[in-house]
C-alpha atoms as a PDB file:
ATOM      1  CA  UNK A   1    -132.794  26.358   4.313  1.00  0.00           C
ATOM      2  CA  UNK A   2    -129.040  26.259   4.302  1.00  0.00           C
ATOM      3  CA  UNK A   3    -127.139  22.978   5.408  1.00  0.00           C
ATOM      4  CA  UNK A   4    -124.229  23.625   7.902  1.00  0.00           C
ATOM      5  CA  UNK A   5    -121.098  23.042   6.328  1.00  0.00           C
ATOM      6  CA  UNK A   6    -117.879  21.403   7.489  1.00  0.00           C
ATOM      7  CA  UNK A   7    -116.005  24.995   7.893  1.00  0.00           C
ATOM      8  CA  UNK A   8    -118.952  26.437   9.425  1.00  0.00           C
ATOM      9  CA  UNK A   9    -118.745  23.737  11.979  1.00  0.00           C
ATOM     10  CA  UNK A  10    -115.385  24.058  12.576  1.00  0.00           C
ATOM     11  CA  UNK A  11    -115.352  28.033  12.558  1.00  0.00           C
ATOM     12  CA  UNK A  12    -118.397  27.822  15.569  1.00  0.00           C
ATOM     13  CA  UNK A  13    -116.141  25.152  17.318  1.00  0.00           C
ATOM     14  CA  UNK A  14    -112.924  27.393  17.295  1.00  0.00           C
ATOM     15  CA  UNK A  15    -115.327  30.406  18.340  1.00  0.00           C
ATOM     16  CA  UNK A  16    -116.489  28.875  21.061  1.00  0.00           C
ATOM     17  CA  UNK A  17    -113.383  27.261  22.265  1.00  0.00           C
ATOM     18  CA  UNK A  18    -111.806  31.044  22.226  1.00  0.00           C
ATOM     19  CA  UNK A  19    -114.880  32.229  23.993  1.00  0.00           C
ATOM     20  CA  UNK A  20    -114.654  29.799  26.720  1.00  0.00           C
ATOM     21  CA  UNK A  21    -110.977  30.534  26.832  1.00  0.00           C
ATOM     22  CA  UNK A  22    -111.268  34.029  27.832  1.00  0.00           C
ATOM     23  CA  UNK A  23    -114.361  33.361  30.397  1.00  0.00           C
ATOM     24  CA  UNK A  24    -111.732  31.304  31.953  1.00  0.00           C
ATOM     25  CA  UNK A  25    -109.444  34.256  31.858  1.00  0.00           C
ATOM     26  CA  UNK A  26    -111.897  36.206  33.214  1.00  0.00           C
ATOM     27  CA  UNK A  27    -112.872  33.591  36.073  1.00  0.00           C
ATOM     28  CA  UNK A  28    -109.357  32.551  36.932  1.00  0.00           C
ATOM     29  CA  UNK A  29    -108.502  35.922  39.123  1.00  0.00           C
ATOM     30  CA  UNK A  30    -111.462  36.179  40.719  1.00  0.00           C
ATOM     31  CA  UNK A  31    -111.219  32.525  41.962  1.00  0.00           C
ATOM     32  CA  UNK A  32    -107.613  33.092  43.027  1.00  0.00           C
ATOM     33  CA  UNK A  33    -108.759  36.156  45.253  1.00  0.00           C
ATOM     34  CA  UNK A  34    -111.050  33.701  46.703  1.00  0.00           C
ATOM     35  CA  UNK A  35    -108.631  31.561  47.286  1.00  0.00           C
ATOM     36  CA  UNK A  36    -106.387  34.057  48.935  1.00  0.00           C
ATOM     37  CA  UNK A  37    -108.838  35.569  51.302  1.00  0.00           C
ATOM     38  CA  UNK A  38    -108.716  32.057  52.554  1.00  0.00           C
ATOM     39  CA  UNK A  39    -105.366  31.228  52.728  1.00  0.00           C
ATOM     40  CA  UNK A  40    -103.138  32.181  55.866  1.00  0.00           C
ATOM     41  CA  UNK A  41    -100.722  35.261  55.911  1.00  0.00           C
ATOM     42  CA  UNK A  42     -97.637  33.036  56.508  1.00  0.00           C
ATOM     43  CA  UNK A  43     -98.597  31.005  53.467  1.00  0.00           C
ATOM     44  CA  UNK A  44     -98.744  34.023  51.331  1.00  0.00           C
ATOM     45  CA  UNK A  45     -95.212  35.630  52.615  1.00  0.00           C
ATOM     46  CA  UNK A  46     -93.278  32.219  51.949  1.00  0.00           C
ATOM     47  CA  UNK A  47     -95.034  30.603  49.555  1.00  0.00           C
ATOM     48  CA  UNK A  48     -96.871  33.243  47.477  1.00  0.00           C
ATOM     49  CA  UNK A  49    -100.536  33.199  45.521  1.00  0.00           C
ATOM     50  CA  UNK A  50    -102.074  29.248  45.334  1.00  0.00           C
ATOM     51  CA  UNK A  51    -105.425  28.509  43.790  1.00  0.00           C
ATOM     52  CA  UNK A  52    -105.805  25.876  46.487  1.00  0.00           C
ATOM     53  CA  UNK A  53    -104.149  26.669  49.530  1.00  0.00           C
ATOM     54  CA  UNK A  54    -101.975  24.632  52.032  1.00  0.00           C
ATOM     55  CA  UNK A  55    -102.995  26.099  55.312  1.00  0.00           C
ATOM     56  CA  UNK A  56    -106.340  27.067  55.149  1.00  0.00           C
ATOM     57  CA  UNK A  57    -107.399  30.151  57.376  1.00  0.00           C
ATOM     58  CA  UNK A  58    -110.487  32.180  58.111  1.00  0.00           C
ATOM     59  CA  UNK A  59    -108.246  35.115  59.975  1.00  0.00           C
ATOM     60  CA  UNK A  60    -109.374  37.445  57.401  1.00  0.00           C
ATOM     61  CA  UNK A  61    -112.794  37.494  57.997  1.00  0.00           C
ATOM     62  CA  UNK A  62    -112.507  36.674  61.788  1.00  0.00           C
ATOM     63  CA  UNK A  63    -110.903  40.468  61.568  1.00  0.00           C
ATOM     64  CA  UNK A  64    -113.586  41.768  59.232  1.00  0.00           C
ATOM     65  CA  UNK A  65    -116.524  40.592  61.324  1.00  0.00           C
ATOM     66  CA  UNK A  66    -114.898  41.120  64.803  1.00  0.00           C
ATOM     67  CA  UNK A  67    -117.381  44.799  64.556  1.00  0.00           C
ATOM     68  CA  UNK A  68    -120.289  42.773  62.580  1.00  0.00           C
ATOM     69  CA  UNK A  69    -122.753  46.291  63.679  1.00  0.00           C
ATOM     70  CA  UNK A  70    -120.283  48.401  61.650  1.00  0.00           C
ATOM     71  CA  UNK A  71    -120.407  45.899  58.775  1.00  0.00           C
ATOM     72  CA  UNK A  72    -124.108  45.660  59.053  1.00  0.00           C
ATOM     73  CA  UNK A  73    -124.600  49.135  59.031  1.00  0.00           C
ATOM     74  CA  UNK A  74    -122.040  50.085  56.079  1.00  0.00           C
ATOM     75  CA  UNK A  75    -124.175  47.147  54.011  1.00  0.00           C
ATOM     76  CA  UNK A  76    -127.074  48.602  54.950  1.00  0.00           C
ATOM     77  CA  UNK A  77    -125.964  52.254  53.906  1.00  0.00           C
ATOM     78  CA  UNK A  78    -124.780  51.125  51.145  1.00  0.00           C
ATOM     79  CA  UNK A  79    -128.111  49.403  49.728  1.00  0.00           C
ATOM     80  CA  UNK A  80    -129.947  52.008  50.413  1.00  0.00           C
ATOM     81  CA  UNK A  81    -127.927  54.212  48.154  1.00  0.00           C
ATOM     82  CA  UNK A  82    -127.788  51.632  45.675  1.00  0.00           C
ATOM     83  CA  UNK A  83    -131.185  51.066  45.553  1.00  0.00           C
ATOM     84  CA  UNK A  84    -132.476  54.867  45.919  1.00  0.00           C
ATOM     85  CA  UNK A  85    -129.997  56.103  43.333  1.00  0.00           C
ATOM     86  CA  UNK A  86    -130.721  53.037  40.749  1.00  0.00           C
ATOM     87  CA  UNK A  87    -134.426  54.064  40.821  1.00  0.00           C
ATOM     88  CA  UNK A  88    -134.266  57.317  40.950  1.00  0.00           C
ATOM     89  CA  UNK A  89    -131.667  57.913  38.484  1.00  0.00           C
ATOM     90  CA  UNK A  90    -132.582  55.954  36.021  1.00  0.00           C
ATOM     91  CA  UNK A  91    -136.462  56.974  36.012  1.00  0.00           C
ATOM     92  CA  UNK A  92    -135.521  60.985  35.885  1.00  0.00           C
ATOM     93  CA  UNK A  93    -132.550  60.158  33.157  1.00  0.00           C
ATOM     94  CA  UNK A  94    -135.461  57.726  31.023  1.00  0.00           C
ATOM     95  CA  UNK A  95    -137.365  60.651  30.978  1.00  0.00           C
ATOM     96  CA  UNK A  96    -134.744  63.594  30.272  1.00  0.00           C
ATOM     97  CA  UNK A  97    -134.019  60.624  27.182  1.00  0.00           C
ATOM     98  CA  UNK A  98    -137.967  60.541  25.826  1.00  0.00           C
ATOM     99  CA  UNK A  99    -138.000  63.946  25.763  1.00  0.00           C
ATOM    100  CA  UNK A 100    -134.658  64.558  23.974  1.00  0.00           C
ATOM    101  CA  UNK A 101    -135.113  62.077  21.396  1.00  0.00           C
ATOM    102  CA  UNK A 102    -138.414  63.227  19.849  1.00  0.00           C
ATOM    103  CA  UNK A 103    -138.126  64.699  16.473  1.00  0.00           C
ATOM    104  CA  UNK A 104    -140.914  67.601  17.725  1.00  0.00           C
ATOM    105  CA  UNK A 105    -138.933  68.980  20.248  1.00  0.00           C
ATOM    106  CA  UNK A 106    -137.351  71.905  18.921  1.00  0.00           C
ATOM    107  CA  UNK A 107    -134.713  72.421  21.756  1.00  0.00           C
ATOM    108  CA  UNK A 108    -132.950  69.349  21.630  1.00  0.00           C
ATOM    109  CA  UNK A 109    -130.216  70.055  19.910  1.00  0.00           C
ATOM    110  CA  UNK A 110    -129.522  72.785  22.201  1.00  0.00           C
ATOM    111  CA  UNK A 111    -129.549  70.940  25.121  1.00  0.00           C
ATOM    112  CA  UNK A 112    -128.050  67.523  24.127  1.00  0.00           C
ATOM    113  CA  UNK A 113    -125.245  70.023  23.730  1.00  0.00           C
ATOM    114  CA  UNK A 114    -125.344  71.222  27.659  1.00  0.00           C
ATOM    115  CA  UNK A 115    -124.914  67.403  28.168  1.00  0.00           C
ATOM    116  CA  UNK A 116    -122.349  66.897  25.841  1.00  0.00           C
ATOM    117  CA  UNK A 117    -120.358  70.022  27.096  1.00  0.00           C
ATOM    118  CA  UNK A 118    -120.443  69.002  30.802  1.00  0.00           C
ATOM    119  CA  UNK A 119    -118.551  65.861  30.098  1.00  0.00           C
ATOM    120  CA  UNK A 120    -115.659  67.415  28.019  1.00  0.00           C
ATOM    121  CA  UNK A 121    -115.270  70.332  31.035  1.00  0.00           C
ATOM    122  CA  UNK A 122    -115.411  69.649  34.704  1.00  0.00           C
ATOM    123  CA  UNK A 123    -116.107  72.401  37.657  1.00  0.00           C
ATOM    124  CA  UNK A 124    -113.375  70.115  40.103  1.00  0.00           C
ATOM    125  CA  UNK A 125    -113.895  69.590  43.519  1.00  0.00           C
ATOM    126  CA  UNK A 126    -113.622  72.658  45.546  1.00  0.00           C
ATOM    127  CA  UNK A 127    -116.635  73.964  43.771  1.00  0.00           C
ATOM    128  CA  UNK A 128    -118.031  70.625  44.395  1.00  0.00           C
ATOM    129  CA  UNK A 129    -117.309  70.559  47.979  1.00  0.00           C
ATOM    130  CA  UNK A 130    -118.894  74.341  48.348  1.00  0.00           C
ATOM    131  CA  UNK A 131    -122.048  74.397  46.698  1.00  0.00           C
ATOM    132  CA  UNK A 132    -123.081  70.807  48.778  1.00  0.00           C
ATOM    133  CA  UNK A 133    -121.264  72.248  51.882  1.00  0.00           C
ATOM    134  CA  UNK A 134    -122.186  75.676  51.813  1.00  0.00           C
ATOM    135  CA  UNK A 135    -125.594  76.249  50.015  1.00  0.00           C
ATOM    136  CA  UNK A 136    -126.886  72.584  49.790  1.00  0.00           C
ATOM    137  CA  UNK A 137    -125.880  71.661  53.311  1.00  0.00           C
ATOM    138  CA  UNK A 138    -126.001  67.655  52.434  1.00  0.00           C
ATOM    139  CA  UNK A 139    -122.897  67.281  54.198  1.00  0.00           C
ATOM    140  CA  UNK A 140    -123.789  63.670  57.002  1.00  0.00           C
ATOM    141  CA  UNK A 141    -126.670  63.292  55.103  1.00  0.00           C
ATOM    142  CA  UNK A 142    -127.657  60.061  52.603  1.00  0.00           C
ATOM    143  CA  UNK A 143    -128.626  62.289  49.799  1.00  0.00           C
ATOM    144  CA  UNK A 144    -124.641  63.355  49.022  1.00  0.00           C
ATOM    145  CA  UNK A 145    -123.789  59.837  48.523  1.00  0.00           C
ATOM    146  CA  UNK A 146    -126.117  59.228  45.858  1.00  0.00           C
ATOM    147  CA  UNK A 147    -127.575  63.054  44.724  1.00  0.00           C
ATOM    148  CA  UNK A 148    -124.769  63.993  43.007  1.00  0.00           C
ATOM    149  CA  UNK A 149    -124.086  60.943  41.296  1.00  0.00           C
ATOM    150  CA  UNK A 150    -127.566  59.165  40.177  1.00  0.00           C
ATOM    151  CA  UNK A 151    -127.948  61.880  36.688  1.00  0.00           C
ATOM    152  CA  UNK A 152    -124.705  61.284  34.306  1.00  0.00           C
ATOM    153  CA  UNK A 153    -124.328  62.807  30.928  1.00  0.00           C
ATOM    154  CA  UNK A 154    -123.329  59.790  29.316  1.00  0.00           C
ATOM    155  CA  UNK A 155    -125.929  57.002  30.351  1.00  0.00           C
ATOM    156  CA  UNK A 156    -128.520  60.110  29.226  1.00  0.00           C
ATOM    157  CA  UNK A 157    -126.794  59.976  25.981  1.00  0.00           C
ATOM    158  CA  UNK A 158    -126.933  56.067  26.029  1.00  0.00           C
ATOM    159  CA  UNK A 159    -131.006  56.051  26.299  1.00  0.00           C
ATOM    160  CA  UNK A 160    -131.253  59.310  23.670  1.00  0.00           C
ATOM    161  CA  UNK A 161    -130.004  56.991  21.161  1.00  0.00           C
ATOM    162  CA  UNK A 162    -131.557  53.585  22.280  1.00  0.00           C
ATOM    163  CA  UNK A 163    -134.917  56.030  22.120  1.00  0.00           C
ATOM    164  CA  UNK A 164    -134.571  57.312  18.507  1.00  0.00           C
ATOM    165  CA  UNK A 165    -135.159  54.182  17.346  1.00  0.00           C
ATOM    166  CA  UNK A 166    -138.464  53.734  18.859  1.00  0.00           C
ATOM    167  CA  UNK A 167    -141.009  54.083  15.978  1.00  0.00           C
ATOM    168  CA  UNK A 168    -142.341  57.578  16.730  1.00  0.00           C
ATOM    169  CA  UNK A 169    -145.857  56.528  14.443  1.00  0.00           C
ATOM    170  CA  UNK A 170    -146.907  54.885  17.791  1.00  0.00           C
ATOM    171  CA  UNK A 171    -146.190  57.657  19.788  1.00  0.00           C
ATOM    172  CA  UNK A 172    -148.502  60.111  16.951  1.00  0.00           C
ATOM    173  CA  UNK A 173    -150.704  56.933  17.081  1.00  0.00           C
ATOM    174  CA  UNK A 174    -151.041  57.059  21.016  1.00  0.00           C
ATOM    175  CA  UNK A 175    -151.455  60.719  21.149  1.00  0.00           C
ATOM    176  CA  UNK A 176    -154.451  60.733  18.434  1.00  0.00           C
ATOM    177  CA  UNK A 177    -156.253  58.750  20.877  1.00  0.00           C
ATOM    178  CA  UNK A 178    -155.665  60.971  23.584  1.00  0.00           C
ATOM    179  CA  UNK A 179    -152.717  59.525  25.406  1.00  0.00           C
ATOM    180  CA  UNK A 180    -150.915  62.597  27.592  1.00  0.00           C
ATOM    181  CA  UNK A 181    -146.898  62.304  27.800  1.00  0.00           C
ATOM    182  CA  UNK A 182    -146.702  60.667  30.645  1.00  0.00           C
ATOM    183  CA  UNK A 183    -148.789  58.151  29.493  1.00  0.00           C
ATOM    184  CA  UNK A 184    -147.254  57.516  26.787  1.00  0.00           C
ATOM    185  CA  UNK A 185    -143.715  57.719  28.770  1.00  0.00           C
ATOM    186  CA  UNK A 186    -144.678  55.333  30.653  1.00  0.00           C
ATOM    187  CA  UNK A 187    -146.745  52.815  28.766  1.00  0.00           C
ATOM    188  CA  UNK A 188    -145.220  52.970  25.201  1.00  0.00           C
ATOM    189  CA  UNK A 189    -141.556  54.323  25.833  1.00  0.00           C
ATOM    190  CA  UNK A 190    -140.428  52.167  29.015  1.00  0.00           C
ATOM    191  CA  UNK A 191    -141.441  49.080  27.498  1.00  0.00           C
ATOM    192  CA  UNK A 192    -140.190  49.263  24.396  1.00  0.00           C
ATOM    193  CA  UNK A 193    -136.713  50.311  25.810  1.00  0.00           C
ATOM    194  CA  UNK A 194    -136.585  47.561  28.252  1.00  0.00           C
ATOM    195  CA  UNK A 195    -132.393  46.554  27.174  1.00  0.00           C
ATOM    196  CA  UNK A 196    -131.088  50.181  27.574  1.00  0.00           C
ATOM    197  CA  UNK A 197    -132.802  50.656  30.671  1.00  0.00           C
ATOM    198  CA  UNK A 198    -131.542  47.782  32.257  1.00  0.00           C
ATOM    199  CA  UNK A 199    -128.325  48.096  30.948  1.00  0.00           C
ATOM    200  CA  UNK A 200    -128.020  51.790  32.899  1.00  0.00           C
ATOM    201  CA  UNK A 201    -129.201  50.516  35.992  1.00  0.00           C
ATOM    202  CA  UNK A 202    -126.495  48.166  36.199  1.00  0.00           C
ATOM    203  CA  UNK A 203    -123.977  50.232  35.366  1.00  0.00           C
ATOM    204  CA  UNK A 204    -125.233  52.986  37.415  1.00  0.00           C
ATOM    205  CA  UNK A 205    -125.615  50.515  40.505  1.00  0.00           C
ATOM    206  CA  UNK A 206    -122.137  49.208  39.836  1.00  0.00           C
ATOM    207  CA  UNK A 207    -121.053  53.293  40.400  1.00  0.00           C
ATOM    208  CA  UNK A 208    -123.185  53.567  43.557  1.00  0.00           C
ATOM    209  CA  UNK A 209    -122.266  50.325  45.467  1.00  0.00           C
ATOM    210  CA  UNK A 210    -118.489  51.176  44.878  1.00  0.00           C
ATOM    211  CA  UNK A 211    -118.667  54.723  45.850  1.00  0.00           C
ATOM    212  CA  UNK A 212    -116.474  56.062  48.694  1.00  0.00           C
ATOM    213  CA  UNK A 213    -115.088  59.339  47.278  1.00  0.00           C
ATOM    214  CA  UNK A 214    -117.864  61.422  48.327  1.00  0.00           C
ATOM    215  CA  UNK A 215    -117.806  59.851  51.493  1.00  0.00           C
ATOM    216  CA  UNK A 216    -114.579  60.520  52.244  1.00  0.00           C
ATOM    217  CA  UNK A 217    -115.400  64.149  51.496  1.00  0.00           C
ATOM    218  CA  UNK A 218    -118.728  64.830  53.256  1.00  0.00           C
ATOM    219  CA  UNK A 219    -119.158  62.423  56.126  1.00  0.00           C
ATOM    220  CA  UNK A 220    -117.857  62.021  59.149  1.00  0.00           C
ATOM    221  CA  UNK A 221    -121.019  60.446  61.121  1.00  0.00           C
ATOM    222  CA  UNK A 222    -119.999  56.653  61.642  1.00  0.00           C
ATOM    223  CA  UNK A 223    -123.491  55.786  61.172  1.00  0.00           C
ATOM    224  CA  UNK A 224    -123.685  56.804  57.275  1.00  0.00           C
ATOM    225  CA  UNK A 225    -120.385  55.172  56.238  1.00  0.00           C
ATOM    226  CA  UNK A 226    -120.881  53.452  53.132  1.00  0.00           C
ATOM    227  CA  UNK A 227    -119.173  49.886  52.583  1.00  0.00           C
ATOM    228  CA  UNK A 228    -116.183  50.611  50.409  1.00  0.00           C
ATOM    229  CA  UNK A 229    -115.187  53.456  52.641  1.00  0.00           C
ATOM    230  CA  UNK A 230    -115.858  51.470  55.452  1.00  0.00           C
ATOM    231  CA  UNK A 231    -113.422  48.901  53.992  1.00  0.00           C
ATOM    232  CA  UNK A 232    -110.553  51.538  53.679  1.00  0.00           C
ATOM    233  CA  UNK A 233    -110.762  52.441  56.978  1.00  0.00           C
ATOM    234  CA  UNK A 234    -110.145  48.631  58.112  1.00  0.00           C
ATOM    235  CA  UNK A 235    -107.628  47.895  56.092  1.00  0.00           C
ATOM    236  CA  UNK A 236    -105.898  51.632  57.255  1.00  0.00           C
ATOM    237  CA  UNK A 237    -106.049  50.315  60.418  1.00  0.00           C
ATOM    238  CA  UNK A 238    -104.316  47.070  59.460  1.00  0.00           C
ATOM    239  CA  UNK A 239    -101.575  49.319  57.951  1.00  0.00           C
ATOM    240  CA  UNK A 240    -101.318  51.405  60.960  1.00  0.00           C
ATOM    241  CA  UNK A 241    -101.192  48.643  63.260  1.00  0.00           C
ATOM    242  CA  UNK A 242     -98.289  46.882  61.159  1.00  0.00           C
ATOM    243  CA  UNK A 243     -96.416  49.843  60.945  1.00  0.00           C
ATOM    244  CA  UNK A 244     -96.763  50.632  64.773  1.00  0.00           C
ATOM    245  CA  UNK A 245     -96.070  47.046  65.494  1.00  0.00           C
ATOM    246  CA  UNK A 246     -92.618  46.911  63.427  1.00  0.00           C
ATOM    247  CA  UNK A 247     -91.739  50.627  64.928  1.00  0.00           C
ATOM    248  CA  UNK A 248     -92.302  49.307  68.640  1.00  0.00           C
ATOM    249  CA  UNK A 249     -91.578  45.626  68.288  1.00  0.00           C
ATOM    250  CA  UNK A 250     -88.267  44.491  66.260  1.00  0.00           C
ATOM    251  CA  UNK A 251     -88.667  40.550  66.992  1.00  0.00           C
ATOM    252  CA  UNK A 252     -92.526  40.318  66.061  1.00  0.00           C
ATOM    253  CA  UNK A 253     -93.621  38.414  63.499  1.00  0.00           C
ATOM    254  CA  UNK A 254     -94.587  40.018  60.571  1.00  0.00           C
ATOM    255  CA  UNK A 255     -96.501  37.571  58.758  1.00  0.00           C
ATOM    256  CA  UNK A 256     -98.673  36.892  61.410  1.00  0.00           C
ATOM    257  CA  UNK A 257    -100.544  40.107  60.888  1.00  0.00           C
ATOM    258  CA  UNK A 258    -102.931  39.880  57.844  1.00  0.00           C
ATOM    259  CA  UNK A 259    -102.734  42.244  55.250  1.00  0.00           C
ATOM    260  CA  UNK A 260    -103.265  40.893  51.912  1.00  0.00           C
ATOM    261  CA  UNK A 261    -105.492  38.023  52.626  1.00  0.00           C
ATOM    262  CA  UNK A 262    -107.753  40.700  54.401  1.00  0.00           C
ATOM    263  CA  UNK A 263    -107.655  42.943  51.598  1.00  0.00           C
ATOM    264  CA  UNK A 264    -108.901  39.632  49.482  1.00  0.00           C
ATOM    265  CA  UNK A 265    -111.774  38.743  51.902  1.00  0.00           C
ATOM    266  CA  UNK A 266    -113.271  42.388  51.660  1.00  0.00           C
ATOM    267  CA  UNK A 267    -113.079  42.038  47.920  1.00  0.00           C
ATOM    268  CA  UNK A 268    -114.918  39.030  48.113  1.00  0.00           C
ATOM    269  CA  UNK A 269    -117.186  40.958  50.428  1.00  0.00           C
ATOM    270  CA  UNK A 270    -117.369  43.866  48.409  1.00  0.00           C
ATOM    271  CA  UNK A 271    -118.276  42.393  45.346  1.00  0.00           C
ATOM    272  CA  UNK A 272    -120.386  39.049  46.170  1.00  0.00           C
ATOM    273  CA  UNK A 273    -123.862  40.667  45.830  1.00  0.00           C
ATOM    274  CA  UNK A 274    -123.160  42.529  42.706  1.00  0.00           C
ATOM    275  CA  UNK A 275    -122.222  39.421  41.080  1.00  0.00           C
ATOM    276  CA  UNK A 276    -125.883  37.689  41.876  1.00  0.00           C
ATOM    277  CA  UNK A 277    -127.686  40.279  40.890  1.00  0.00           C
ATOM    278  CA  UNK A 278    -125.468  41.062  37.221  1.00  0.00           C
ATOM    279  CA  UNK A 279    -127.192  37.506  35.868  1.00  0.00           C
ATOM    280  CA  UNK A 280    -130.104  38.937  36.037  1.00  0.00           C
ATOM    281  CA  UNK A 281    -129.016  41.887  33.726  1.00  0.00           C
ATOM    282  CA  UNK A 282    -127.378  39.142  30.935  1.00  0.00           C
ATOM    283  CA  UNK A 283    -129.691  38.664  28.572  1.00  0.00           C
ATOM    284  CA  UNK A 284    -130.744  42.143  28.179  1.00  0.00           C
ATOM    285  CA  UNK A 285    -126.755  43.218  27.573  1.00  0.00           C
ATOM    286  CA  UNK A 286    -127.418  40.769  24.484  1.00  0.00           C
ATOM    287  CA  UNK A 287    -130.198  42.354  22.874  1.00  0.00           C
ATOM    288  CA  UNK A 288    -128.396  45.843  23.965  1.00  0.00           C
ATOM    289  CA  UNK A 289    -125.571  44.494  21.705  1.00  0.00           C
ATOM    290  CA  UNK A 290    -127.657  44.749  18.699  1.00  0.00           C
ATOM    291  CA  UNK A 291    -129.022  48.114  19.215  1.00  0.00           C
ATOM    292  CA  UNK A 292    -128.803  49.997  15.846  1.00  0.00           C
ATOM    293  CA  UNK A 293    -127.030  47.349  13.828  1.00  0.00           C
ATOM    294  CA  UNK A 294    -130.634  46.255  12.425  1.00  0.00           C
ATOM    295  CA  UNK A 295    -133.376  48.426  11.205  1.00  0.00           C
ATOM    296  CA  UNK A 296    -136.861  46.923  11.560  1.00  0.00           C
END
């Protein structure tokens, strides 16, 4: 066994110190918008950004939950999505991935293509907005804010080459003793590739929770707003209100109207429960950092 040396020591002690350096980096911003969304608009206008602030205020959220049933609602809309797009998406692109990584397929190659080719050229948005307007009527429905969205090229990709690893023996093993495909899909393949499939569940839930673009485009039913388009429309409001307020009123004060520390608070809002669930994702985004840098 080899003894630790002095530089080795010293080269794990300056590693870690630089590690913990940039999580601090990393931490610091997201602590100051904390700090902001609970700091009072005058504060901000005279005395700028504080870590801890002087005049503590909960204005921000007193505006954000003055409709709490909208709030509610646009949460609610936009777990759903989350959660039926995560599943969904990631179950139909595990199995696109099984299929396209075995060596006896002989139409792989043809179609890993297709998938390659539809990220490098993009149809753009009026033919976007026809076919779900005009021949998939999804317009005010849930399915266009997840649909369209839950199947990307690139996370397919991801799991065709987390998937070539896996040993195919087992899978000739499996079917010699009379294991179907979807047997084997499900038993042998989803197992085994455990780190990539958590890894594009995250990353595809990140997508869905912060969607708003197709809302924007296809619904106009209060009732199906998501949360980050939800958001937009309070803080347009905001603007609106200190635009019309500044038109119609020349000696009102400005500052009194908040702004920034509201757009803070929905942040916080916005991006609290992603950050309890993403622990739960860590230690597979290890083990997905070793994927094909060791043969076994």
């Amino acid at each position: 066994m080899k003894t630790e040396t002095r530089a080795d020591k010293t080269a794990k002690l300056v590693m870690h110190v630089i590690l913990a350096t940039a999580c601090l980096l990393c931490l610091i911003p997201m602590l100051l918008t904390v700090a902001i969304s609970f700091t009072s608009e005058r504060e901000i206008v005279f005395h700028g950004y504080r870590l801890i602030p002087r005049e503590f205020s909960l204005r921000a959220y007193e505006i954000i939950f003055e409709r709490p049933t909208a709030l509610i609602n646009a949460y609610w809309v936009t777990i759903r999505i989350t959660v039926l797009g995560t599943v969904f998406g990631t179950f139909f692109m595990a199995m696109a991935a099984f299929s396209l990584s075995r060596k006896d397929f002989s139409w792989r190659g043809p179609i890993v293509f297709f998938f390659l080719f539809t990220m490098l050229f993009d149809a753009g948005i009026v033919p976007t907005y026809m076919l779900i307007t005009q021949y998939l009527r999804m317009q005010n429905t849930l399915l266009v804010l997840f649909l369209p969205l839950m199947i990307t090229a690139w996370h397919t990709i991801l799991l065709i080459t987390y998937m070539r690893q896996l040993p195919f023996e087992l899978i000739e093993c499996a079917k010699v003793e009379g294991a179907g495909e979807f047997y084997i899909f499900l038993r042998i393949a989803l197992p085994l590739s455990k780190p990539a499939i958590a890894t594009i569940s995250l990353l595809l839930a990140l997508q869905l929770w912060n969607e708003w673009f197709y809302a924007l485009l296809f619904i106009t039913q209060r009732n199906l707003v998501p949360l980050q388009y939800w958001m937009q429309r309070v803080m347009r409001d905001i603007q609106f209100l200190l635009q019309h307020e500044a038109q119609m009123a020349g000696g009102i004060d400005l500052s009194q109207l908040p702004t920034e520390t509201t757009r803070m608070a929905m942040a916080v809002l916005a991006a609290g429960p992603m950050m309890f669930i993403f622990p739960f994702f860590q230690r597979y985004f290890a083990r997905g950092l070793q994927v094909g840098s060791i043969k076994g």
